[in-house]
C-alpha atoms as a PDB file:
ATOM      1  CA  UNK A   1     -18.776   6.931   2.515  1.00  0.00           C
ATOM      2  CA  UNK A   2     -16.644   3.708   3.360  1.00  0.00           C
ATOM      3  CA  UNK A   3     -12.979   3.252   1.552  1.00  0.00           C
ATOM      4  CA  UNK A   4     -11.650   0.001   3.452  1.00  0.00           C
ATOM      5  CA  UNK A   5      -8.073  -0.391   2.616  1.00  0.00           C
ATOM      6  CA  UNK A   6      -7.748  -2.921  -1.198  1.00  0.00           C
ATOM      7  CA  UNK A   7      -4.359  -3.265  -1.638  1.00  0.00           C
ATOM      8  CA  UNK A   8      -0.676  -2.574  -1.268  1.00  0.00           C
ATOM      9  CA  UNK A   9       1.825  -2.101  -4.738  1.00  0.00           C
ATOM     10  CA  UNK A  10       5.605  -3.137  -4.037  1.00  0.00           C
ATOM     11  CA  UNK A  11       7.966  -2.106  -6.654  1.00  0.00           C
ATOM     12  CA  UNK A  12       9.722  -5.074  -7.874  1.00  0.00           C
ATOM     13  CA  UNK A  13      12.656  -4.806 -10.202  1.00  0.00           C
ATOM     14  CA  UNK A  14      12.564  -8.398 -11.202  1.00  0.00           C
ATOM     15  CA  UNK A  15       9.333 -10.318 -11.448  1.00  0.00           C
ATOM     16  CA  UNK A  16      10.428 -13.890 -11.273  1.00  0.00           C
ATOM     17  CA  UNK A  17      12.961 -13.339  -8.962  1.00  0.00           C
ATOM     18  CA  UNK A  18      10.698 -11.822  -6.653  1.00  0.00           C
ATOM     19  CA  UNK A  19       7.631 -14.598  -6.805  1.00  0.00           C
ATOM     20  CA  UNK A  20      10.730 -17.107  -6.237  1.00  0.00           C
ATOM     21  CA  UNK A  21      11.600 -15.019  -2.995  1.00  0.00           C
ATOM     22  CA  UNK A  22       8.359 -14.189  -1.906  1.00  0.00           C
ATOM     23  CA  UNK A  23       7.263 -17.922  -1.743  1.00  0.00           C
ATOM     24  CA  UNK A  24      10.270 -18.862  -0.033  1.00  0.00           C
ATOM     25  CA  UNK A  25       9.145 -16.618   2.616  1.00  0.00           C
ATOM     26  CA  UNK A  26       5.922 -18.720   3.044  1.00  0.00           C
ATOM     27  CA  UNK A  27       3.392 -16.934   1.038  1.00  0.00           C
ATOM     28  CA  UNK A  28       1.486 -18.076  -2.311  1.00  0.00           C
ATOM     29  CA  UNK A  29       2.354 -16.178  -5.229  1.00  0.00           C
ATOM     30  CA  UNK A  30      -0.445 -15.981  -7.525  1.00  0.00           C
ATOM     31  CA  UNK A  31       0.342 -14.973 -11.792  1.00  0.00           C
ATOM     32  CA  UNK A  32      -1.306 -11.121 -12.208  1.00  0.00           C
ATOM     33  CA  UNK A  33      -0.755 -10.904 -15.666  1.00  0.00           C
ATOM     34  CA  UNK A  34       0.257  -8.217 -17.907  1.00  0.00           C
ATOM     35  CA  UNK A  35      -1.481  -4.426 -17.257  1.00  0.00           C
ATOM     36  CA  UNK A  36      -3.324  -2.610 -20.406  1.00  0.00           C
ATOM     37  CA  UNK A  37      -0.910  -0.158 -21.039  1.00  0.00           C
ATOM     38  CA  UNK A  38       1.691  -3.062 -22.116  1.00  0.00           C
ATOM     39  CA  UNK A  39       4.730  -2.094 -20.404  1.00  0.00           C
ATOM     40  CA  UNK A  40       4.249  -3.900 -16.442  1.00  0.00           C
ATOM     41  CA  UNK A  41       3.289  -6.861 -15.137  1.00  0.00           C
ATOM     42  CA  UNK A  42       2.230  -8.510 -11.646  1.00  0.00           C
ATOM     43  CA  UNK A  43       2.318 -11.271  -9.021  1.00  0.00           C
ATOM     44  CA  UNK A  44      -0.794 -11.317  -6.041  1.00  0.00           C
ATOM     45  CA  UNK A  45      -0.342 -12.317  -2.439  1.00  0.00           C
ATOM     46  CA  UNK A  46      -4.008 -12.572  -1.929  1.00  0.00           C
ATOM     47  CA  UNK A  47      -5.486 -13.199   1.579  1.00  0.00           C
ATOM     48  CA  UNK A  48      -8.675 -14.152   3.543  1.00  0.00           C
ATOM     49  CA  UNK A  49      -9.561 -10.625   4.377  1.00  0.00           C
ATOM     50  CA  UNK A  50      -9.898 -10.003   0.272  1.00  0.00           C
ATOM     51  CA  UNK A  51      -6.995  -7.525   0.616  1.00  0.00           C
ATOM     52  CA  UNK A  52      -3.891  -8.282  -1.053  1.00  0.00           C
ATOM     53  CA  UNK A  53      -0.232  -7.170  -1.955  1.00  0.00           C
ATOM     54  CA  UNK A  54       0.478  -6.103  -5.682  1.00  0.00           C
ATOM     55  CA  UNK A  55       4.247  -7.285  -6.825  1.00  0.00           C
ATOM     56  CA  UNK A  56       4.193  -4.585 -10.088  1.00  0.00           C
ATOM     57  CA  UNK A  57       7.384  -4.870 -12.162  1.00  0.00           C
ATOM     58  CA  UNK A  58       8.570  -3.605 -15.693  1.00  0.00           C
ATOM     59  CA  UNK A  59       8.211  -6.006 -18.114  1.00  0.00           C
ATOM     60  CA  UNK A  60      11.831  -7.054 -19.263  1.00  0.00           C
ATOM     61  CA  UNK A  61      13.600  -4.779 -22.099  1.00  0.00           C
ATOM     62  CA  UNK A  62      11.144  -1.972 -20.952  1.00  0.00           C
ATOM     63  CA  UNK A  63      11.610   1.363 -19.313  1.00  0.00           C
ATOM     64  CA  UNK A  64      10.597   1.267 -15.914  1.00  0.00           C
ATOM     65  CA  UNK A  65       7.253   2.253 -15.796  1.00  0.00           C
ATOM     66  CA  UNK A  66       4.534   3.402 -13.483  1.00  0.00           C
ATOM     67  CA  UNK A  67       1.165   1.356 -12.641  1.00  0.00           C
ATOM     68  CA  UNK A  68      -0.400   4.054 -11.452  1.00  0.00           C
ATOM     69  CA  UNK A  69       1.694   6.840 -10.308  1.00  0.00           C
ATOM     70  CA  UNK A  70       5.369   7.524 -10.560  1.00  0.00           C
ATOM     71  CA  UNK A  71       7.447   6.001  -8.232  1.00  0.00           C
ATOM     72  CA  UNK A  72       8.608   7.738  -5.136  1.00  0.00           C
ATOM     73  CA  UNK A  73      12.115   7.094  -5.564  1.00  0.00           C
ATOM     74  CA  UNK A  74      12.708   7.362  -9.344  1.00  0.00           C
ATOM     75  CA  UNK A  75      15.795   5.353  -9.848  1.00  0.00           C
ATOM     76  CA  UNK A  76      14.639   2.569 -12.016  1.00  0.00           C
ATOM     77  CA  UNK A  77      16.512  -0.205  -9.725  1.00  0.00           C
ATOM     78  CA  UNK A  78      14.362   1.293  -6.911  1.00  0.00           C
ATOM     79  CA  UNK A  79      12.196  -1.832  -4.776  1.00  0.00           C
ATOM     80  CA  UNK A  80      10.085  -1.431  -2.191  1.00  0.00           C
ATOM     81  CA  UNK A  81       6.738   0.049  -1.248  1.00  0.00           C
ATOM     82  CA  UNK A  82       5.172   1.865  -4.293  1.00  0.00           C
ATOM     83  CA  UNK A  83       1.353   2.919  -3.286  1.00  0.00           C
ATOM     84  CA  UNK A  84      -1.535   1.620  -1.456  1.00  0.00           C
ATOM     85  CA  UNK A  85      -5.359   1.824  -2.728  1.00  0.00           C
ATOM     86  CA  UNK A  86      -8.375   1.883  -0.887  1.00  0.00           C
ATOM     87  CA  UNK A  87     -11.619   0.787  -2.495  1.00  0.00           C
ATOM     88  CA  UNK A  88     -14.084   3.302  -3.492  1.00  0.00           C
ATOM     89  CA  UNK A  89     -17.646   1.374  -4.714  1.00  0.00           C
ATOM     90  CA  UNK A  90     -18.564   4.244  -6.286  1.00  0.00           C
ATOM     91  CA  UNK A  91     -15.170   6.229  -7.506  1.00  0.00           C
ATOM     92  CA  UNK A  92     -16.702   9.157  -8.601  1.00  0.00           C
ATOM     93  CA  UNK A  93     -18.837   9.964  -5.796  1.00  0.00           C
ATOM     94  CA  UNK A  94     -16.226   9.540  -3.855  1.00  0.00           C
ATOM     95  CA  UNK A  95     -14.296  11.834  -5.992  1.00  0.00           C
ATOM     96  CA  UNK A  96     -16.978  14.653  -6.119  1.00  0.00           C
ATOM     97  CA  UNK A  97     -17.558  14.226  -1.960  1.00  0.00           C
ATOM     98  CA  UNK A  98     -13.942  14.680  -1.764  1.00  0.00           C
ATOM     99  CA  UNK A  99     -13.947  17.995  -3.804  1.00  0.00           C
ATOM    100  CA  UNK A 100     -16.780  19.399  -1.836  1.00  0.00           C
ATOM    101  CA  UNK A 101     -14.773  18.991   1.604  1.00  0.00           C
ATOM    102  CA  UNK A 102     -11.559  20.579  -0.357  1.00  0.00           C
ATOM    103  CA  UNK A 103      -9.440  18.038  -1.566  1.00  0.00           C
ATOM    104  CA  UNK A 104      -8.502  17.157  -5.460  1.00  0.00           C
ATOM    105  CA  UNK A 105      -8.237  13.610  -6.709  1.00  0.00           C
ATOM    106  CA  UNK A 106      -7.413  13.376 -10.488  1.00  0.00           C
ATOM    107  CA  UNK A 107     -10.379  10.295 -12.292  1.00  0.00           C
ATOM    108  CA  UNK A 108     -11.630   8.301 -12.774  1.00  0.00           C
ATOM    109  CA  UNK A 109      -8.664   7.080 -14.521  1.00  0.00           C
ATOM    110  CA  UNK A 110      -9.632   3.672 -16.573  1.00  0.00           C
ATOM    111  CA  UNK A 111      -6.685   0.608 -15.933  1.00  0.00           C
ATOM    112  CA  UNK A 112      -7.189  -2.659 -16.711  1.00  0.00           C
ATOM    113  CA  UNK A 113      -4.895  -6.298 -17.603  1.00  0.00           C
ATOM    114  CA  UNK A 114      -4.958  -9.233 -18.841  1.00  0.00           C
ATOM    115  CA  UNK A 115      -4.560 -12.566 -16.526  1.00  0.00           C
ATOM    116  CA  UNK A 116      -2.369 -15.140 -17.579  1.00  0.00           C
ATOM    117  CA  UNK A 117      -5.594 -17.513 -18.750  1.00  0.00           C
ATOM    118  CA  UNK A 118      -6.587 -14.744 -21.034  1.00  0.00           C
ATOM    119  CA  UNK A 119      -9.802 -12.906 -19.002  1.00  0.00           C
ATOM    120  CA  UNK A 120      -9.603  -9.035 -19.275  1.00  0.00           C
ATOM    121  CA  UNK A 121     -10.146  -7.248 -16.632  1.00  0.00           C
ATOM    122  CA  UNK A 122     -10.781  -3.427 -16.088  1.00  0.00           C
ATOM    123  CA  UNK A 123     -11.099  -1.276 -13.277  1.00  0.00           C
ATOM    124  CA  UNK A 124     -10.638   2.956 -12.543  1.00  0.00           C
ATOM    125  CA  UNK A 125      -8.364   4.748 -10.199  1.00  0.00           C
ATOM    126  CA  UNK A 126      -8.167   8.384  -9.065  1.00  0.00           C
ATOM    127  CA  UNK A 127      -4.996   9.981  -7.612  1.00  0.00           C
ATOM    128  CA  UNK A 128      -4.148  12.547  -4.923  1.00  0.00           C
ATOM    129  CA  UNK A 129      -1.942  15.383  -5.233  1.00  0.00           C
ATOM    130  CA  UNK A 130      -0.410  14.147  -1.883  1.00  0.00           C
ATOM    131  CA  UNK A 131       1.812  11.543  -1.727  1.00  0.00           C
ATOM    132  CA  UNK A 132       0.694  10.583   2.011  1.00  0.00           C
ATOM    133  CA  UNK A 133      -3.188   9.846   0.880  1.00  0.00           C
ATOM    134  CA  UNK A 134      -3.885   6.705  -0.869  1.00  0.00           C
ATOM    135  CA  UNK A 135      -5.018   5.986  -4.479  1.00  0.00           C
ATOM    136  CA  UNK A 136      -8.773   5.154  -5.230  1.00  0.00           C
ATOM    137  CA  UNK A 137      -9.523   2.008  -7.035  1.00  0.00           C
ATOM    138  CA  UNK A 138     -13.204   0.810  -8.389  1.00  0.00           C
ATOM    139  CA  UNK A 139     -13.935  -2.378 -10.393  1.00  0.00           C
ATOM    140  CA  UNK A 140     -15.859  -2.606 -13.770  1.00  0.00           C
ATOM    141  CA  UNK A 141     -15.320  -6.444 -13.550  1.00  0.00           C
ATOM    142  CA  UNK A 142     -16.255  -8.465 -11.349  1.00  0.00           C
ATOM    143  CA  UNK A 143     -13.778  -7.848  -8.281  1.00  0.00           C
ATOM    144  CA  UNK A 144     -13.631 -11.962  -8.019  1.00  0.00           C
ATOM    145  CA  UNK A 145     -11.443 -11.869 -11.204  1.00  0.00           C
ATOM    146  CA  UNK A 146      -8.849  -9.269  -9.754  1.00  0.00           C
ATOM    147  CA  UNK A 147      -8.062 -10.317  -6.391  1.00  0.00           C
ATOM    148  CA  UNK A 148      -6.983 -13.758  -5.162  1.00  0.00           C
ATOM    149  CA  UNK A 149      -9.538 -16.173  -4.282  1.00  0.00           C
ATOM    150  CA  UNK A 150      -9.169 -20.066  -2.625  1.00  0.00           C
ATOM    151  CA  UNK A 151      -6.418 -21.662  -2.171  1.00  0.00           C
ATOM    152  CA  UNK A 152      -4.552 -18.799  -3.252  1.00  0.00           C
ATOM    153  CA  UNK A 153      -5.353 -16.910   0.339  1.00  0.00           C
ATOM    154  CA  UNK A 154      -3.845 -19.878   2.059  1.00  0.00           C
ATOM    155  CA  UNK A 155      -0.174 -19.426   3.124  1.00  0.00           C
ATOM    156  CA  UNK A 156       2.187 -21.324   4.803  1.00  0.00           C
ATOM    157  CA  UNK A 157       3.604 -18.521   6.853  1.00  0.00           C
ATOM    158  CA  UNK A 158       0.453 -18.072   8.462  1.00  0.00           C
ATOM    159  CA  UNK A 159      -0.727 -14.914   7.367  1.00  0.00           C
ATOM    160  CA  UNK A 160      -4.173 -14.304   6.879  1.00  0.00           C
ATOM    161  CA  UNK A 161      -5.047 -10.684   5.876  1.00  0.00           C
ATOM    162  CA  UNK A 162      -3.510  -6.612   6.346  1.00  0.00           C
ATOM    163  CA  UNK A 163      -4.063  -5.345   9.974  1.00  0.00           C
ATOM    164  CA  UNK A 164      -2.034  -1.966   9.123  1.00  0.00           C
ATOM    165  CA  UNK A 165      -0.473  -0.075   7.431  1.00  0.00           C
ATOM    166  CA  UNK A 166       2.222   2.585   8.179  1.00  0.00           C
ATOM    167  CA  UNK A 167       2.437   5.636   6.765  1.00  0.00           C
ATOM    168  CA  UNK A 168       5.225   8.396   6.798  1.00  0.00           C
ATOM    169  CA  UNK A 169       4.174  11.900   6.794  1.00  0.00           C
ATOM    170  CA  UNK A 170       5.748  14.986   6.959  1.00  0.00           C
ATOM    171  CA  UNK A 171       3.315  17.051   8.408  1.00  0.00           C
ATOM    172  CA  UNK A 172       1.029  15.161  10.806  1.00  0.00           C
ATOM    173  CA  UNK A 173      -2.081  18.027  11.246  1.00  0.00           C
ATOM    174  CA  UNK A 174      -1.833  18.793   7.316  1.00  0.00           C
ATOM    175  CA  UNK A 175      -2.361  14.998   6.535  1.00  0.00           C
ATOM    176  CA  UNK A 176      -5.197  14.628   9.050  1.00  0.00           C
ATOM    177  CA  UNK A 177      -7.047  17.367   7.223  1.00  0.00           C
ATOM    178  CA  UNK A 178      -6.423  15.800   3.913  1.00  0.00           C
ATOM    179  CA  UNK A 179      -7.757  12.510   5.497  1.00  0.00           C
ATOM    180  CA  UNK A 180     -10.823  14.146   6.968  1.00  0.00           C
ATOM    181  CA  UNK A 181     -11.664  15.577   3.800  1.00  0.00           C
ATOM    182  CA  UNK A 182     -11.130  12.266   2.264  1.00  0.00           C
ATOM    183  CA  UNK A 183     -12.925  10.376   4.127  1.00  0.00           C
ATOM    184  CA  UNK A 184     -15.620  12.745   5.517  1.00  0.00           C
ATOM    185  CA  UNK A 185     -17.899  11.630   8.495  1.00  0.00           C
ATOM    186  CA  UNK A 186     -16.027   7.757   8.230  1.00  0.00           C
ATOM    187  CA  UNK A 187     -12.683   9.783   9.478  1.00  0.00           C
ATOM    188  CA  UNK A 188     -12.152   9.097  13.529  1.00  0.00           C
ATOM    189  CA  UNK A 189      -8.430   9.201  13.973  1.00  0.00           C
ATOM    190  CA  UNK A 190      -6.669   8.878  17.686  1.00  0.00           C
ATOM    191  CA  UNK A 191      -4.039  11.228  18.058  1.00  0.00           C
ATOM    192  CA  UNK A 192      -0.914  10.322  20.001  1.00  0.00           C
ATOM    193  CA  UNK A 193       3.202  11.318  20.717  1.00  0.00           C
ATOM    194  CA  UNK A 194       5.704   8.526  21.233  1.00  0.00           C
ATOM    195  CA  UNK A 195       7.953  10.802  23.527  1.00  0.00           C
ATOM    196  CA  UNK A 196      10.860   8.499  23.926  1.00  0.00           C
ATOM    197  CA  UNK A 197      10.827   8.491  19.909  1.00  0.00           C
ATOM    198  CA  UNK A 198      10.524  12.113  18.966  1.00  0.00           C
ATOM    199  CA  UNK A 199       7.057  10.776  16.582  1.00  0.00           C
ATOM    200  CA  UNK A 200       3.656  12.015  16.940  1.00  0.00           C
ATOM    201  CA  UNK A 201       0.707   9.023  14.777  1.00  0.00           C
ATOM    202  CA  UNK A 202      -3.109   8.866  14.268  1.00  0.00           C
ATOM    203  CA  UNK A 203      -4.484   6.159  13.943  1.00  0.00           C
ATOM    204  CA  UNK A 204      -7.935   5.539  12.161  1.00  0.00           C
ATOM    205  CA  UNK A 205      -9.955   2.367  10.350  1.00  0.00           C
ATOM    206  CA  UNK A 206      -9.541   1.634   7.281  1.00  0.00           C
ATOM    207  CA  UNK A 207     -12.781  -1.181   6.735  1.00  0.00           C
ATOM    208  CA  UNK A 208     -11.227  -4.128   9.118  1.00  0.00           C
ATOM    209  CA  UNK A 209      -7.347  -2.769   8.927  1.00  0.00           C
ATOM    210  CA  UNK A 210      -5.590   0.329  10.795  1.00  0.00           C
ATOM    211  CA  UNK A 211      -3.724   2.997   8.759  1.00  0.00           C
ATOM    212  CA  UNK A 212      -1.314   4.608  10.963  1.00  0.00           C
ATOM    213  CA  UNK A 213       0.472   8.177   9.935  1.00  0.00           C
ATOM    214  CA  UNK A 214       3.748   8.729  11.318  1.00  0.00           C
ATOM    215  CA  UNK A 215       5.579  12.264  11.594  1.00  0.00           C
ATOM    216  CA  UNK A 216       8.768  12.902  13.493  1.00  0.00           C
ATOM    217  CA  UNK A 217       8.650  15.441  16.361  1.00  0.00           C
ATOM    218  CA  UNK A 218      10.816  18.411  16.462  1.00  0.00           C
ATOM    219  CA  UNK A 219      14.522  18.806  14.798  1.00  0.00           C
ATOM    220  CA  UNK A 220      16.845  16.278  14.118  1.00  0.00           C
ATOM    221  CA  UNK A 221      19.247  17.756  17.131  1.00  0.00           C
ATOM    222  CA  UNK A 222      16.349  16.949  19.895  1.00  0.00           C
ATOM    223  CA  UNK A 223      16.379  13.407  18.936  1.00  0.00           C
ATOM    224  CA  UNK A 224      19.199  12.469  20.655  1.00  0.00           C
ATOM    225  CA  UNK A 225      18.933   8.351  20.929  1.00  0.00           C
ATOM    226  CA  UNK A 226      15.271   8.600  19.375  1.00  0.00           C
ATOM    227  CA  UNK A 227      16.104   6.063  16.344  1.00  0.00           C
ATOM    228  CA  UNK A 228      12.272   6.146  14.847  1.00  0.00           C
ATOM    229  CA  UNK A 229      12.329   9.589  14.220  1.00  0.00           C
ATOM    230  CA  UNK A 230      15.488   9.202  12.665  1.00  0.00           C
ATOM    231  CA  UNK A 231      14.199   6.559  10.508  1.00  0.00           C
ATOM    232  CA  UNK A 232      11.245   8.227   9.632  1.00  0.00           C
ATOM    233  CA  UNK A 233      13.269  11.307   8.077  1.00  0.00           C
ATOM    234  CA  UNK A 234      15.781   8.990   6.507  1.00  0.00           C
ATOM    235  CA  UNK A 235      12.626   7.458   4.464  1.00  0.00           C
ATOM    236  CA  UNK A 236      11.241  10.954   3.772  1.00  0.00           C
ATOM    237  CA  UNK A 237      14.812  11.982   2.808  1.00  0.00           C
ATOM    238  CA  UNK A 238      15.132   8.865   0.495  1.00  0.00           C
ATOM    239  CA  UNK A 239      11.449   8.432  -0.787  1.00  0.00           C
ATOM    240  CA  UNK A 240       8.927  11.218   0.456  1.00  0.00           C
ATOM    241  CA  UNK A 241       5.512  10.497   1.921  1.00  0.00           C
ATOM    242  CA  UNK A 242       4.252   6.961   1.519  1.00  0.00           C
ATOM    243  CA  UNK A 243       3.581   3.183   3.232  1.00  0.00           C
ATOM    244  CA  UNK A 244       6.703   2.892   5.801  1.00  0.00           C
ATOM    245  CA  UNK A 245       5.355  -1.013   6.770  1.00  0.00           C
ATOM    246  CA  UNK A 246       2.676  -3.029   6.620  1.00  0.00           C
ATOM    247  CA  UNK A 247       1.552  -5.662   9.306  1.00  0.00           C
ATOM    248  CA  UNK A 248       0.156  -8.949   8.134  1.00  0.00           C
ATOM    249  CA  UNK A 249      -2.273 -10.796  10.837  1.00  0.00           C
ATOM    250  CA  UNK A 250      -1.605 -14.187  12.133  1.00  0.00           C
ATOM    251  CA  UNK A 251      -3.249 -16.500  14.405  1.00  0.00           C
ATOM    252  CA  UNK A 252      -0.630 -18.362  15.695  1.00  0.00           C
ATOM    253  CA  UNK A 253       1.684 -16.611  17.558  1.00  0.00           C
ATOM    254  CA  UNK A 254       4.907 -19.232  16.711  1.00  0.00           C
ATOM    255  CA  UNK A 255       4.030 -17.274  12.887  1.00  0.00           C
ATOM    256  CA  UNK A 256       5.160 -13.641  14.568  1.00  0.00           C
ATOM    257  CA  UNK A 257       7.853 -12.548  13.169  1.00  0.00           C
ATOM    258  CA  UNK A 258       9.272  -9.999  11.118  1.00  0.00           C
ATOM    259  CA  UNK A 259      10.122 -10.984   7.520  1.00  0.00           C
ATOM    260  CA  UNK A 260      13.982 -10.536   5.966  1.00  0.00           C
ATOM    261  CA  UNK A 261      14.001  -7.190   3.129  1.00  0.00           C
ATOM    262  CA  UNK A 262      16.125  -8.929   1.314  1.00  0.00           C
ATOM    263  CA  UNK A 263      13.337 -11.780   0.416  1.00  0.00           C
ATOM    264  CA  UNK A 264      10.739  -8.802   0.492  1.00  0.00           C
ATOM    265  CA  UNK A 265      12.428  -6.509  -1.608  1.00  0.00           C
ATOM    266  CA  UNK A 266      12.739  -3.587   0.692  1.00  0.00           C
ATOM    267  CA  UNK A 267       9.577  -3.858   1.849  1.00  0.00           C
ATOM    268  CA  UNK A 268       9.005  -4.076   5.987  1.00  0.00           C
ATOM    269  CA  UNK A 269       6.696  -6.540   6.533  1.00  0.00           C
ATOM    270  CA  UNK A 270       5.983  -8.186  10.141  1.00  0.00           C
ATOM    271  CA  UNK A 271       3.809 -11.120  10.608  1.00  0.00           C
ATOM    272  CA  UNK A 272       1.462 -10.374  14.209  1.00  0.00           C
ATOM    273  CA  UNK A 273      -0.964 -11.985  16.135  1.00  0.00           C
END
């Protein structure tokens, strides 16, 4: 049963100040709307690959609030990554294969907003236990009217779609397993160590993108000068399992670059051929 990767959520504290910052980093910032539940509302980066990145912020005077799951760091001026969705045609068979192969995802959940011309539009999620496995998503409107289409793929920066995403782990075997059960005969992940780094990854398809899981190797005394393991338990320290960074694809190579946090809101992004 295919799940190609959807989308990406980034916590944003301020909406307008992040579409302002967001297009000054080359991309086109598309108006989400407001969600069902009343208290959050969005910005799209849309691309040609249909995949996009979700800017989800509290709507002013309101108490932060979830779009889907609480956040991973629950300090309410918390940016950064928040989730990432993969999309499931058929949400509850993917649900019940899921369950047969041992793993519990809470749904369909019903979700839904309103765009800023007024069209309502309503889809379903379904959420892990795990924080290291992705959310579900499944449209009940046409998925045309939720993602960015045209001219709003097109950005100056270059970048033209998610090639992958990275994802801290804590436990690299356990979160295969959850994966494999997840995904069922679609999961083919490539095992590797990074011995210089003290981090072991898979690395499987997700549709046309990669999702990578990342786990540091042994204790924090044997990685002496090994700075991504380090940084991989800093994030785990500071916001548990979740998206670490997410590469954008680019054609032209004078686009490759990696883009500042403090335009991105804490969230690593690199541009790549």
């Amino acid at each position: 049963m295919s799940l190609p990767l959807d989308h990406i959520v980034i916590r944003i504290a301020d909406l307008e100040q992040a579409i302002a910052d967001f297009s000054e980093t080359g991309f086109t910032v598309q108006r989400g709307g407001i969600h069902a539940d009343g208290t959050t509302h969005h910005a799209l980066i849309g691309f040609d690959d249909g995949r996009f990145l979700d800017l989800a912020a509290s709507l002013p005077g309101l108490r932060q609030a979830r779009e889907s799951r609480k956040p991973r760091n629950e300090s309410s001026a918390a940016e950064g990554f928040s989730d990432f969705a993969l999309l499931a045609a058929a949400i509850t068979d993917s649900i019940d294969a899921a369950r047969t192969r041992g793993l519990h995802y809470e749904g369909p959940i019903p979700g839904g907003r309103i765009r800023p011309d007024g069209t309502r539009i309503e889809w379903q999620t379904a959420e892990p236990a795990t924080r290291d496995l992705p959310l579900l998503c499944n449209d009940l409107t046409p998925r045309f009217l939720r993602v960015a289409v045209g001219d709003a793929q097109r950005h100056a920066n270059g970048a033209q779609g998610i090639a992958s995403v990275a994802i801290v782990v804590k436990d690299l075997e356990a979160s295969i397993k959850r994966y494999r059960a997840l995904l069922g005969g679609d999961f083919d992940a490539h095992v590797a160590a990074l011995p210089d780094h003290a981090v072991r990854l898979a690395t499987f398809a997700s549709g046309t993108a990669t999702l990578v899981l990342l786990a540091a190797h042994g204790t924090p005394e044997q990685h002496d000068g090994a700075t991504l393991a380090a940084d991989l338990r800093a994030f785990l320290a500071a916001n548990g399992e979740g998206v670490f960074g997410v590469t954008l694809a680019t054609a032209h190579a004078s686009h490759a670059r990696k883009l500042p946090l403090a335009l991105t809101h804490g969230a690593s992004l690199e541009l790549a051929v």
